[in-house]
Protein backbone atom coordinates (compact mmCIF):
# COMPACT_ATOMS: atom_id res chain seq x y z
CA UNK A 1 74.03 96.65 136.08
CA UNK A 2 70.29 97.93 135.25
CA UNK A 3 69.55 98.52 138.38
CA UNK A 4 72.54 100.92 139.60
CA UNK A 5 72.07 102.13 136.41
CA UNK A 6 68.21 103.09 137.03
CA UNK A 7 69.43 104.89 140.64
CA UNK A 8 71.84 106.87 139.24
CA UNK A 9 69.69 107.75 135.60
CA UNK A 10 69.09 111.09 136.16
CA UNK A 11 66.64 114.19 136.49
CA UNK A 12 63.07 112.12 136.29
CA UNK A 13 59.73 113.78 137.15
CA UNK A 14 57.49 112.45 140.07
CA UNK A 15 58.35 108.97 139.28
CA UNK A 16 62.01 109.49 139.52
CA UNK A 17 62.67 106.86 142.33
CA UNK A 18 60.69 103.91 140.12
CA UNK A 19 63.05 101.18 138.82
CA UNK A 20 62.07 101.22 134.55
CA UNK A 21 60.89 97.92 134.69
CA UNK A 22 57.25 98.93 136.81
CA UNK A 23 57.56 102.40 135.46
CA UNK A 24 54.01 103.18 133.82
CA UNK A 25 53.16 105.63 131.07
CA UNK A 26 51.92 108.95 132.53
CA UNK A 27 48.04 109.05 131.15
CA UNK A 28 46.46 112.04 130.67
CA UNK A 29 43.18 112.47 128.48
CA UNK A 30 45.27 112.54 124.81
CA UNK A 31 48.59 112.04 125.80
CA UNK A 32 50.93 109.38 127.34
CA UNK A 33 54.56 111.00 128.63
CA UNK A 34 57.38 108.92 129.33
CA UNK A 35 58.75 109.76 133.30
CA UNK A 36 61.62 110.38 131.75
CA UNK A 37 64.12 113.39 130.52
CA UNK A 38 65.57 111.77 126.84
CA UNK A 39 69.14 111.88 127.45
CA UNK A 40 71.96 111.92 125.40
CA UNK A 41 75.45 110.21 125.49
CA UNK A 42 77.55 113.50 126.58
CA UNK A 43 75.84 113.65 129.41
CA UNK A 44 77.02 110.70 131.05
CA UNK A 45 80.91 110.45 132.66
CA UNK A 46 82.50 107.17 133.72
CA UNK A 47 83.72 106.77 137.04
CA UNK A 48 87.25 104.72 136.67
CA UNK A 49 87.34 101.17 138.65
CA UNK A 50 90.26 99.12 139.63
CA UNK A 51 92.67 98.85 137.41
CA UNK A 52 94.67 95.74 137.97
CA UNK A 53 97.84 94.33 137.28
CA UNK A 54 95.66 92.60 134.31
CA UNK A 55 94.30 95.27 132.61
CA UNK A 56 96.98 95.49 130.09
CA UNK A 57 97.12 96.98 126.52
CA UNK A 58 97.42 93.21 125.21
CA UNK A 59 95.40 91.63 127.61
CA UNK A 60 91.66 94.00 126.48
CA UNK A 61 89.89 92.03 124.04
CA UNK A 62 87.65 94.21 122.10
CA UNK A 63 85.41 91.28 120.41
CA UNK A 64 81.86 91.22 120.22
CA UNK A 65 79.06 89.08 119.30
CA UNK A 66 77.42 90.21 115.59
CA UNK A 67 74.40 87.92 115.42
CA UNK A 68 71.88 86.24 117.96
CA UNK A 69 73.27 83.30 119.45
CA UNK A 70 72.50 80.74 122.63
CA UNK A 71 73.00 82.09 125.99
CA UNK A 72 76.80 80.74 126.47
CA UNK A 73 77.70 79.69 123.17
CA UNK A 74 79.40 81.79 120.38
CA UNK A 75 78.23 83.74 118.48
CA UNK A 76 78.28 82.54 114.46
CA UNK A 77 79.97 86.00 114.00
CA UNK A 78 82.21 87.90 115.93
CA UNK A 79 84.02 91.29 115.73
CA UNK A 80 87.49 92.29 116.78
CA UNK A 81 86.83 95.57 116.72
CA UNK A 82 83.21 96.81 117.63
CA UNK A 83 82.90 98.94 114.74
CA UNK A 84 80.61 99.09 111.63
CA UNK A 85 80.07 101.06 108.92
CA UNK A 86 76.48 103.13 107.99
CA UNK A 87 74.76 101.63 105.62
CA UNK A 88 75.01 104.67 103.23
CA UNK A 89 75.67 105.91 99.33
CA UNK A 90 78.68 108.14 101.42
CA UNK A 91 80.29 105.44 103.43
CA UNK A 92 79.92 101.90 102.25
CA UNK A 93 81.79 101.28 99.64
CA UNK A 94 83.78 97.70 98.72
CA UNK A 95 87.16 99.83 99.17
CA UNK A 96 86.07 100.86 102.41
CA UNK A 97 84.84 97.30 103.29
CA UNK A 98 87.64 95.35 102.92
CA UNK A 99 89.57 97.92 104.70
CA UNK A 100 87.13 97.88 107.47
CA UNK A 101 87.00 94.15 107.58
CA UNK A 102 91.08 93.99 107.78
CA UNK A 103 91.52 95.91 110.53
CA UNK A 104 88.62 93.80 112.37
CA UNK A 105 85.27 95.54 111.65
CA UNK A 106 82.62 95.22 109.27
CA UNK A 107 80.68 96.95 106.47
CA UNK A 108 77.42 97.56 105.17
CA UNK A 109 76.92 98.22 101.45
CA UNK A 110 74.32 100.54 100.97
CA UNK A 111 70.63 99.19 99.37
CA UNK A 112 69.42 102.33 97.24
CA UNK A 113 70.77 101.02 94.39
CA UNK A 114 69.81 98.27 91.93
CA UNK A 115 70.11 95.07 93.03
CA UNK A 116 72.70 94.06 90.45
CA UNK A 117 74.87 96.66 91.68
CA UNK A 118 74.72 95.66 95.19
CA UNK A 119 75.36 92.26 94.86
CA UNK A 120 78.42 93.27 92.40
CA UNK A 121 79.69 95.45 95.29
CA UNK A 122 79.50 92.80 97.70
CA UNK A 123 81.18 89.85 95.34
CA UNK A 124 83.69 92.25 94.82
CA UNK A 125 84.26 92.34 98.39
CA UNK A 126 84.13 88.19 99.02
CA UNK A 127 86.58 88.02 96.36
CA UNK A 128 89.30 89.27 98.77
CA UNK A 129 90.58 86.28 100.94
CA UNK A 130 92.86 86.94 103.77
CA UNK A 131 96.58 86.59 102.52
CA UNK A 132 94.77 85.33 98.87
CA UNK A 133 93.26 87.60 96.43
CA UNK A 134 91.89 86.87 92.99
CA UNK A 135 93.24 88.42 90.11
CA UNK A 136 91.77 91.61 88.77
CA UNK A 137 93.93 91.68 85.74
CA UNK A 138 93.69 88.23 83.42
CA UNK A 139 94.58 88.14 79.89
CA UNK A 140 95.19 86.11 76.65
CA UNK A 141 98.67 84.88 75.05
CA UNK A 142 98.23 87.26 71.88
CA UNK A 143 97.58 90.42 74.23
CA UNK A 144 99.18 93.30 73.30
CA UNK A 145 101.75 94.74 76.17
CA UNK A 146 100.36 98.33 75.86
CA UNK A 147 97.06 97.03 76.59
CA UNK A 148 98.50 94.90 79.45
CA UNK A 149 100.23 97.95 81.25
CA UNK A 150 97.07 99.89 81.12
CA UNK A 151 94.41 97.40 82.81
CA UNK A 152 97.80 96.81 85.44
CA UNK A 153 97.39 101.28 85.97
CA UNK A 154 93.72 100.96 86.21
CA UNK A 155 93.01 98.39 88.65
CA UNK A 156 96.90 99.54 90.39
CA UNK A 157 97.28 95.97 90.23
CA UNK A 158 101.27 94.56 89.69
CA UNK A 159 100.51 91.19 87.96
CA UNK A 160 98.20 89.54 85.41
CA UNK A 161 97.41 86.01 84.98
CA UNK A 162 97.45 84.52 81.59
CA UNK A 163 94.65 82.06 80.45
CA UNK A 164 94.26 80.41 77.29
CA UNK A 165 91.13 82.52 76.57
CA UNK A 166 91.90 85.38 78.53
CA UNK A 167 88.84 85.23 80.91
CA UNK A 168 89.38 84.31 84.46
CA UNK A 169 88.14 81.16 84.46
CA UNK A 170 90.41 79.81 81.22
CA UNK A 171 92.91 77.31 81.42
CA UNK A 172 95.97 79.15 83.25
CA UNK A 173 99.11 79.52 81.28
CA UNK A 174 101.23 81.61 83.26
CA UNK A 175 101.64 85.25 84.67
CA UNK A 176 102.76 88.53 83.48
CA UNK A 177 104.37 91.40 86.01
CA UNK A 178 105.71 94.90 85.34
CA UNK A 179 109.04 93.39 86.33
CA UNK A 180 108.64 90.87 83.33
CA UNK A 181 108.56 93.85 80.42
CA UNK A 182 108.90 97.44 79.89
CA UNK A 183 107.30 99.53 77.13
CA UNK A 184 109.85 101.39 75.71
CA UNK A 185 112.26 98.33 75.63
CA UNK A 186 109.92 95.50 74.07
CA UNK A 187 107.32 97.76 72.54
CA UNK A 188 103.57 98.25 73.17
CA UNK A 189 102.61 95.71 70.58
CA UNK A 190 104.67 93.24 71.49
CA UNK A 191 102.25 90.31 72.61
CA UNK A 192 102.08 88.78 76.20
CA UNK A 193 103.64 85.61 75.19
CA UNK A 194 106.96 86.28 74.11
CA UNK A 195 107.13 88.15 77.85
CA UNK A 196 104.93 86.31 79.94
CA UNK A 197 106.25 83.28 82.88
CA UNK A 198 105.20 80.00 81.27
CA UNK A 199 103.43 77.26 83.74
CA UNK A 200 105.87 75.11 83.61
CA UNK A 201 108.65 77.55 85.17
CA UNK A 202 106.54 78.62 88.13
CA UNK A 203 106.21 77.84 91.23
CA UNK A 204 102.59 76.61 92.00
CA UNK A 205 100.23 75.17 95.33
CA UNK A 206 96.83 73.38 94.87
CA UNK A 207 93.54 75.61 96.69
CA UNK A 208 94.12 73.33 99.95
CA UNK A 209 97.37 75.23 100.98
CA UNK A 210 97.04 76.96 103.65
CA UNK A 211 98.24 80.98 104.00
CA UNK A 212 101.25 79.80 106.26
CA UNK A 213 102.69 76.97 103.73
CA UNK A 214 101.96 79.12 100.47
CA UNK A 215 104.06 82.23 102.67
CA UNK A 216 106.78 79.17 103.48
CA UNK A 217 107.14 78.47 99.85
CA UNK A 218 107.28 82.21 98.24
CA UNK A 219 110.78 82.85 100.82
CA UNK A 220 111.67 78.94 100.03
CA UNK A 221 111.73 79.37 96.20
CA UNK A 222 112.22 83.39 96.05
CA UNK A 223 108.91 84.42 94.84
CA UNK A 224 107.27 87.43 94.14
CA UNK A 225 103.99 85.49 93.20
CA UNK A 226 102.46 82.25 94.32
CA UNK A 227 99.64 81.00 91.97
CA UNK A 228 96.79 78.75 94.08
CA UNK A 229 95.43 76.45 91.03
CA UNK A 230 92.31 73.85 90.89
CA UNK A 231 91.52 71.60 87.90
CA UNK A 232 93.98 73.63 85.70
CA UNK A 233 92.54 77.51 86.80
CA UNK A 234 93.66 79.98 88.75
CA UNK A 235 91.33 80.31 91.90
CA UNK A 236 94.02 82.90 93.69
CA UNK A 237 97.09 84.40 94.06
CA UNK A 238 99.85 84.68 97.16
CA UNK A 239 101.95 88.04 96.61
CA UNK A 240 105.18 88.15 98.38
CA UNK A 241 104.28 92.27 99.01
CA UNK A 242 101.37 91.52 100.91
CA UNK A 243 103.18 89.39 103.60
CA UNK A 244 103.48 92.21 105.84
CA UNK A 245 99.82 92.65 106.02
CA UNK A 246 99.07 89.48 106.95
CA UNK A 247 100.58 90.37 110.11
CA UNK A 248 99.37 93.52 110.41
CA UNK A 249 95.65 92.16 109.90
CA UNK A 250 95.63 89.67 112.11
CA UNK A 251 92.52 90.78 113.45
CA UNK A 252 90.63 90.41 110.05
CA UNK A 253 86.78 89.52 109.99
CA UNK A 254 87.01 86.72 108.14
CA UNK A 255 84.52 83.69 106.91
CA UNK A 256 85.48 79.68 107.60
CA UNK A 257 87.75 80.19 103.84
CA UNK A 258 89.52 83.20 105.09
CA UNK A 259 87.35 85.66 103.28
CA UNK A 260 86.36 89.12 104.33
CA UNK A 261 82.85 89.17 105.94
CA UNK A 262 80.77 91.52 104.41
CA UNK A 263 77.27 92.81 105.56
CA UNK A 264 74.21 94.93 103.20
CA UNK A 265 71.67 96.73 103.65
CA UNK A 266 68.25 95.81 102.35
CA UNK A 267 64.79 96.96 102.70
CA UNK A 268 61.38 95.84 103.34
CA UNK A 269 59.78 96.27 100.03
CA UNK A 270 62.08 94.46 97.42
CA UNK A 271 63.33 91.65 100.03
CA UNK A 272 62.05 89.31 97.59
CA UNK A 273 64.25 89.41 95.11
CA UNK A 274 67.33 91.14 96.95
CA UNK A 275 67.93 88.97 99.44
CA UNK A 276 68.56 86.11 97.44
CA UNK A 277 70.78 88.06 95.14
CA UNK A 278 72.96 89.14 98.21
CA UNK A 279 72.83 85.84 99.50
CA UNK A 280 74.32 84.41 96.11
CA UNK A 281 77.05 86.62 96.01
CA UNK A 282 78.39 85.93 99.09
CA UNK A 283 76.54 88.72 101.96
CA UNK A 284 77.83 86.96 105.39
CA UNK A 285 74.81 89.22 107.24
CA UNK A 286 72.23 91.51 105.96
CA UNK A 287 70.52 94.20 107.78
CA UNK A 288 67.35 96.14 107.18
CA UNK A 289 68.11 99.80 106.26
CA UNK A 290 64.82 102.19 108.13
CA UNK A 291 64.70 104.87 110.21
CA UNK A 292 61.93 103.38 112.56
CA UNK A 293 62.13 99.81 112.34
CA UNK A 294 59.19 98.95 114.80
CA UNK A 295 56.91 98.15 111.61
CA UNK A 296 54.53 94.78 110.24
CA UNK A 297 56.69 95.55 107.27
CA UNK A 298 60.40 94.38 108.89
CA UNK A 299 58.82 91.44 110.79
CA UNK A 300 57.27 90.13 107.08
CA UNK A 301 60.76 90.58 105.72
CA UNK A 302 62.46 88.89 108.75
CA UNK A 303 59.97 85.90 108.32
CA UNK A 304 60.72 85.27 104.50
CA UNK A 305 64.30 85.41 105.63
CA UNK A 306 62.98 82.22 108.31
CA UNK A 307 61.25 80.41 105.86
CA UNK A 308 63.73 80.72 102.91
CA UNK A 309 66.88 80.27 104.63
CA UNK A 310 66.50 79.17 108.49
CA UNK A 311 69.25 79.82 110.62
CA UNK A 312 71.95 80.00 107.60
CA UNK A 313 71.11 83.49 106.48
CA UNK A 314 71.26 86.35 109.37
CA UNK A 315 69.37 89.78 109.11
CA UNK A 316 69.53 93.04 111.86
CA UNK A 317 66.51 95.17 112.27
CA UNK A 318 65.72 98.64 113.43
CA UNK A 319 66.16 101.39 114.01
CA UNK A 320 64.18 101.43 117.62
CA UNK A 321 64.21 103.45 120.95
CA UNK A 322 62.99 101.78 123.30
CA UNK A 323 62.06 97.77 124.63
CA UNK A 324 58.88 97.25 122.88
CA UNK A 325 60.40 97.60 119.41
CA UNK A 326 63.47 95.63 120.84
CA UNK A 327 60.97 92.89 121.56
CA UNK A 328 58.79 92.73 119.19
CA UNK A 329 61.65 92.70 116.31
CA UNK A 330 63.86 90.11 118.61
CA UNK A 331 60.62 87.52 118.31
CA UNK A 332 60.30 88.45 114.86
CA UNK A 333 64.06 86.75 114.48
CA UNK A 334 66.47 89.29 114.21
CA UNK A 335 69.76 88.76 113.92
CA UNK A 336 71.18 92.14 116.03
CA UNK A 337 68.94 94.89 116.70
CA UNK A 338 69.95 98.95 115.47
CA UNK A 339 68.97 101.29 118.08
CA UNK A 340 68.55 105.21 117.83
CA UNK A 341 66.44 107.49 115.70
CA UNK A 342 67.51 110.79 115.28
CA UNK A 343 70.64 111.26 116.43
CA UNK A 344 73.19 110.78 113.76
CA UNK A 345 75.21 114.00 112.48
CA UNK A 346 73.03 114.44 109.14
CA UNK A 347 69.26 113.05 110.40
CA UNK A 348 67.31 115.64 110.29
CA UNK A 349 64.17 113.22 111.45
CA UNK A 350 63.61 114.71 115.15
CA UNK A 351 63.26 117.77 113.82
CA UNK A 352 60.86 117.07 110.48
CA UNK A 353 58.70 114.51 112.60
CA UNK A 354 58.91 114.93 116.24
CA UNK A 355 60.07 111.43 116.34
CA UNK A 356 63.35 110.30 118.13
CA UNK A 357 65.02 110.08 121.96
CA UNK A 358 68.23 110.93 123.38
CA UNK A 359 71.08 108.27 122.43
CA UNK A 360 71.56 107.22 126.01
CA UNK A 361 68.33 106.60 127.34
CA UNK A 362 66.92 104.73 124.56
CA UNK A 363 70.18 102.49 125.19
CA UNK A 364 69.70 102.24 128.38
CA UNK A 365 65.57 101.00 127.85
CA UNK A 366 66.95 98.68 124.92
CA UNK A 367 69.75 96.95 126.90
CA UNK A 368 67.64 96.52 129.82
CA UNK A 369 65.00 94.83 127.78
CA UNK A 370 67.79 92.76 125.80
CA UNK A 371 69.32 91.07 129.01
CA UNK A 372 65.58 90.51 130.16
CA UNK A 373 64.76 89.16 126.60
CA UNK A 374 68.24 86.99 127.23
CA UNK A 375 67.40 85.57 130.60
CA UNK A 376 63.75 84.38 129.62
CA UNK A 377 64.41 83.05 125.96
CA UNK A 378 68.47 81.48 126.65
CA UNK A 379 68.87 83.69 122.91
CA UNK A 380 71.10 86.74 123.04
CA UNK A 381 70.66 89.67 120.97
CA UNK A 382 73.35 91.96 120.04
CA UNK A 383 72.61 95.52 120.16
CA UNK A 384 74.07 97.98 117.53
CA UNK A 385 74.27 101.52 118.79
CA UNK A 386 73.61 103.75 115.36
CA UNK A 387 73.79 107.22 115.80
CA UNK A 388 74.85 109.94 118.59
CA UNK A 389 78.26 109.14 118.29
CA UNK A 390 80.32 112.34 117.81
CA UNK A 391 83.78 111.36 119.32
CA UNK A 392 85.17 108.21 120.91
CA UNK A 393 84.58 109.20 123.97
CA UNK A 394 80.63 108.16 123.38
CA UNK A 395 81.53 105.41 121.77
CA UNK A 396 83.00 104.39 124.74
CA UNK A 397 80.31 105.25 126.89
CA UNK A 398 77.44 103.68 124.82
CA UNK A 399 79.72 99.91 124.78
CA UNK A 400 79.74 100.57 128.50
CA UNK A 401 75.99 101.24 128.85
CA UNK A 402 75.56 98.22 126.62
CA UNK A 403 75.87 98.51 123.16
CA UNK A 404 77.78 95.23 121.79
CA UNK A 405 78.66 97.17 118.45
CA UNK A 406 78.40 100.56 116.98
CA UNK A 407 77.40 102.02 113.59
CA UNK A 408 78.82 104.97 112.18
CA UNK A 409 78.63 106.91 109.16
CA UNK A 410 80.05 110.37 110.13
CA UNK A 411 83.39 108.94 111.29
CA UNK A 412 84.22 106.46 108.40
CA UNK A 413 82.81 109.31 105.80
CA UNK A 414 85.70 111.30 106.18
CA UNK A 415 88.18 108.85 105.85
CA UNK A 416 90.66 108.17 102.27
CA UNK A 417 88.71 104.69 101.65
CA UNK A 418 85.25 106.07 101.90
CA UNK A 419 83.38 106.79 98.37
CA UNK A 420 82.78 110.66 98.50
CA UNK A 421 84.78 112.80 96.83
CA UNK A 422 87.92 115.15 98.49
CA UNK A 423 87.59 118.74 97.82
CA UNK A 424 89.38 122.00 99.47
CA UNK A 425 87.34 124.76 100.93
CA UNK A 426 88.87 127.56 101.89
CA UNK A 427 92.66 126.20 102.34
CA UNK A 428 90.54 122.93 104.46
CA UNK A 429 89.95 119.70 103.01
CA UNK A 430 86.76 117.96 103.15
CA UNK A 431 84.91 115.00 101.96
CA UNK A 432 81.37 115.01 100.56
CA UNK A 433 78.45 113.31 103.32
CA UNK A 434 74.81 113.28 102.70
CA UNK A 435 72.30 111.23 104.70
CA UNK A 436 69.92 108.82 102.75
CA UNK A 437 66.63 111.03 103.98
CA UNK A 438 68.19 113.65 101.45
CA UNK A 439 67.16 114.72 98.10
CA UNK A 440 70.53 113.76 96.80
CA UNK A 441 70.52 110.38 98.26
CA UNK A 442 66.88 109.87 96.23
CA UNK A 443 65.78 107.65 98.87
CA UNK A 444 62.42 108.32 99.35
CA UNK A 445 61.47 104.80 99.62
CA UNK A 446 63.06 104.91 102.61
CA UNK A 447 60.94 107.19 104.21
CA UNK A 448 58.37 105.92 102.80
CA UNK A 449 57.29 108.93 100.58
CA UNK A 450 55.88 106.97 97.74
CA UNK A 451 58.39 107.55 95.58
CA UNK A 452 59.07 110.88 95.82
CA UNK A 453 61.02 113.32 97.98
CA UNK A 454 58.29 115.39 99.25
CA UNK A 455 60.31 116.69 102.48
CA UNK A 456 63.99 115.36 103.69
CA UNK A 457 65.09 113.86 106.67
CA UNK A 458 68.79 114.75 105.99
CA UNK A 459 71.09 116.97 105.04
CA UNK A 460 73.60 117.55 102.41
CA UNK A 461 77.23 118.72 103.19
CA UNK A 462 81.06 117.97 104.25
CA UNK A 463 82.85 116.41 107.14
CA UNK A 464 86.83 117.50 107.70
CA UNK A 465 89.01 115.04 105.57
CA UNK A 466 90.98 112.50 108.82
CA UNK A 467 93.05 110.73 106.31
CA UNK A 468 93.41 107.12 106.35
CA UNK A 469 90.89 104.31 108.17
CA UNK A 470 93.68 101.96 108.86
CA UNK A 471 95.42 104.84 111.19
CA UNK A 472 91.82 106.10 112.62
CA UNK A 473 90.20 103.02 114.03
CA UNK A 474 93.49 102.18 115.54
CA UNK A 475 93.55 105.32 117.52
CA UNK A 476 90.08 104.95 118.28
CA UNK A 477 91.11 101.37 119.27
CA UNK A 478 93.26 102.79 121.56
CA UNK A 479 91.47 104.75 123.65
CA UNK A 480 88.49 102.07 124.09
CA UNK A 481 91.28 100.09 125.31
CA UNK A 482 93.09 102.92 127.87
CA UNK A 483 88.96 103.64 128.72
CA UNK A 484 88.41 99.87 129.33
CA UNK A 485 91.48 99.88 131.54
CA UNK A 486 90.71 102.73 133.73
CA UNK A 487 87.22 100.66 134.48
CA UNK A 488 88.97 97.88 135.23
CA UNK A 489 87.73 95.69 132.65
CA UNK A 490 89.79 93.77 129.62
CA UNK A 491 86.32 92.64 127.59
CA UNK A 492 83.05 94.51 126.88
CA UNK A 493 81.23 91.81 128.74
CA UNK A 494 82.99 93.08 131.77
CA UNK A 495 83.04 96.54 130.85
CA UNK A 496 79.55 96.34 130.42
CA UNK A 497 78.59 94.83 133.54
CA UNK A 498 81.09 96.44 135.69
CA UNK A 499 80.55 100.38 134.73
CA UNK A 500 79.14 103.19 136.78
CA UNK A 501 78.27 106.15 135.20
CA UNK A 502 77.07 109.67 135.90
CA UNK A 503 75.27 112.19 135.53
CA UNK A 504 76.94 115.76 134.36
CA UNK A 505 75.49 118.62 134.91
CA UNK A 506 74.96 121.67 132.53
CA UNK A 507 78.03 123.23 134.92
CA UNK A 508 80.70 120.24 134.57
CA UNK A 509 80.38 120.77 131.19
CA UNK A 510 81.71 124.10 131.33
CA UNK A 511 84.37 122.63 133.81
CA UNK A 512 85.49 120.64 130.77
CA UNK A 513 85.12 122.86 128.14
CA UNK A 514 87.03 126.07 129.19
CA UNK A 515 88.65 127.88 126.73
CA UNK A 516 91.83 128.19 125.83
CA UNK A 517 94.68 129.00 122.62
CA UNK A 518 95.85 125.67 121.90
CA UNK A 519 99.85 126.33 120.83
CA UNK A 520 100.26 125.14 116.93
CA UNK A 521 104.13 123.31 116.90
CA UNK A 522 104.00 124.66 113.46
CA UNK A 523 103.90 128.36 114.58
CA UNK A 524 106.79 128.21 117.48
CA UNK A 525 109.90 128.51 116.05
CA UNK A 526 111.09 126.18 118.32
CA UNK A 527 109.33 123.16 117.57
């Protein structure tokens, strides 16, 4: 596909009709000048291909690759949906990462805090198994109910387990539900055991059942709650409620024990001690968090990562533009590669630093130099495309111009499970988004500023409130889909190798664009 690509790329100056691969820099006395116009992803169009009597709604398969694999084989990680979230204070949160990893994504908990915290955030995450979960709520025999009905409220949990010492990992006694007491009937100091479900009257299933026989035997024996026990403890529990969601996630990113993937963010100055703190609490993929990613500094972190952990432990790099960077982090062993610098809704870096290309052409330089890279090592490495993305319409064209997965902080930002608070301005609602190259994200270490925010390279504001992620990504699901259809295609392999794009010029977009009083249903009396 490079090459149609290259004859169709657009606008270049006197070495317009040179294939990229023998373009040369343009050499002056000071200055070297790509032949190139930087372009950006709304300035390419698809042209639809056949659409056969394949290309169904059930028959697309949105997967993707998430770390380097073997020319052929699988990839350790995969992706139902091609989707990520930012690795960002705003965005990645655990609520927002098991509700990304449900509906078939993945998320990246954020690195600018302490390493503690992280690795919290990210156990807190593993914890969630598909169809199990663990127990937020456990408590002792001699528990007062009051006390019970408030941790219940605060972690909007419907069931405790009851342990002999009231920690987690005590010797299980039996469960307590708000179905199994009320406070104004047995009294908030009433204790848990004259309420609780003893052992011995419960239904259990040893940690070896699977999610299919522990579902059998909650309809079998009328339960609301299935507790999965080894050596005597509670390692999970099987909720009647949540059987619906098991077959609503069915396209959960999930580890070889059914747990949520999770990725995080680190950096290339505490790698030392964070990685192995992420790694112990369960991180399925880490990826370094930098603006410009073509650095000594990420190759020395990727090489620890080598010599510590091999193959078992999987790190991204980036951010880059172009096929050098690609290269030289690729050989460094990264796992997937971030490309784009400057173009996400809050970076503010092209214009503090000069620094940056359009989305679509440093895609375009990347991919080419990833399927090259491909073909001469037999390793394949995923690209992520992070930034530039302001509808799903580009998301569609950068999966098309390559891309295996995308990155977004904008779009998940605005969503219910995201972090930032919900406010109302001016009869709108919003959520809170701030980049981490802003003064309230206190990330100077990021942009390398020695510690202090001397100048940012992001901004500080809102994003319309879009309600929930679950109904989101499936619309934007969707219409990647109805795209992928139009082009013929039913995977991103195909979609990727079979697209044509073009070209549109300053005048289409005004085609496109004209404008018009969009008719509110709410306003005609009618509707």
């Amino acid at each position: 596909m490079r090459y149609r690509l290259a004859s169709i790329r657009n606008d270049r100056m006197s070495l317009a009709d040179l294939p990229r691969s023998v373009c040369r820099l343009l050499s002056g006395d000071d200055v070297k000048i790509l032949p190139e116009i930087s372009r950006t992803l709304s300035e390419y169009l698809l042209i639809p291909g056949l659409t056969t009597e394949d290309c169904t709604p059930d028959n697309v398969d949105l997967g993707a690759p998430l770390v380097r694999h073997r020319v052929g084989e699988e990839s350790a990680i995969r992706v139902a949906t091609p989707m990520v979230s930012a690795i960002m204070q705003a965005v990645s949160s655990p609520t927002l990462a098991v509700a990304l990893a449900q509906v078939g994504g993945l998320s990246f908990i954020h690195q600018n805090q302490q390493i503690e915290d992280q690795a919290a955030d990210v156990l807190a995450v593993k914890r969630h198994k598909a169809g199990f979960r663990t127990s937020d709520v456990t408590v002792a025999p001699l528990t007062p109910l009051g006390e019970v009905a408030q941790q219940l409220a605060a972690t909007e949990q419907g069931v405790a387990v009851v342990t002999e010492s009231g920690k987690a990992d005590g010797e299980f006694l039996g469960i307590i539900s708000l179905d199994d007491f009320h406070l104004e009937r047995h009294g908030a100091s009433e204790t848990v055991r004259n309420r609780m479900r003893g052992r011995d009257e419960l239904v259990t299933a040893s940690a070896s059942v699977s999610l299919s026989d522990a579902n059998e035997l909650i309809w079998q024996h009328h339960l609301d709650v299935l507790p999965v026990l080894e050596d005597g403890r509670v390692v999970s529990l099987v909720l009647k409620k949540d059987y619906q969601a098991h077959k609503t996630y069915h396209r959960a990113t999930v580890d070889n024990e059914k747990r949520l993937r999770v990725g995080a963010g680190i950096n290339s100055r505490d790698f030392k001690d964070r990685i192995p703190a992420l790694v112990e609490a369960g991180a399925d993929v880490l990826c370094l968090d930098s603006s410009d990613g073509y650095s000594e500094y990420q190759a020395k972190t990727l090489e620890f990562a080598q010599e510590q952990y091999g193959d078992d432990v999987f790190v991204g790099a980036g951010n880059v533009v172009d096929g050098r960077a690609f290269r030289y982090l690729a050989d460094a062993g990264a796992a997937f590669v971030k490309v784009g610098i400057g173009g996400g809704a809050i970076c503010t870096t092209r214009e503090q630093k000069g620094i940056g290309r359009g989305q679509a052409s440093a895609l375009l330089d990347v991919v080419e130099t990833r399927d090259a890279y491909a073909q001469e090592t037999g390793v394949y490495v995923p690209l992520c495309c992070d930034g530039g993305l302001l509808n799903d319409s580009h998301m569609a064209m950068a999966l098309a111009m390559g891309s295996d997965f995308i990155m977004l902080g904008r779009y998940f930002a605005r969503l219910d499970e995201s972090p930032s608070r919900k406010l109302q301005i001016g009869g709108q609602w919003y959520k809170e988004y701030w980049g981490e190259g802003s003064q309230r994200a206190q990330n100077a270490a990021r942009y390398g500023q020695r510690g202090q925010m001397v100048f940012e390279e992001g901004v500080d504001g809102y994003v319309p409130y879009a309600g929930s992620l679950y109904d989101n990504v499936e619309r934007t699901r969707a219409k990647l889909t109805s795209t992928m259809i139009s082009c013929g295609a039913t995977n991103l392999r195909d979609f990727h190798r079979d697209a044509v794009l073009v070209p549109v010029s300053a005048e289409s977009f005004k085609q496109t664009g004209a404008e018009i009083q969009v008719r509110r249903p709410a306003i005609d009396a009618a509707e």
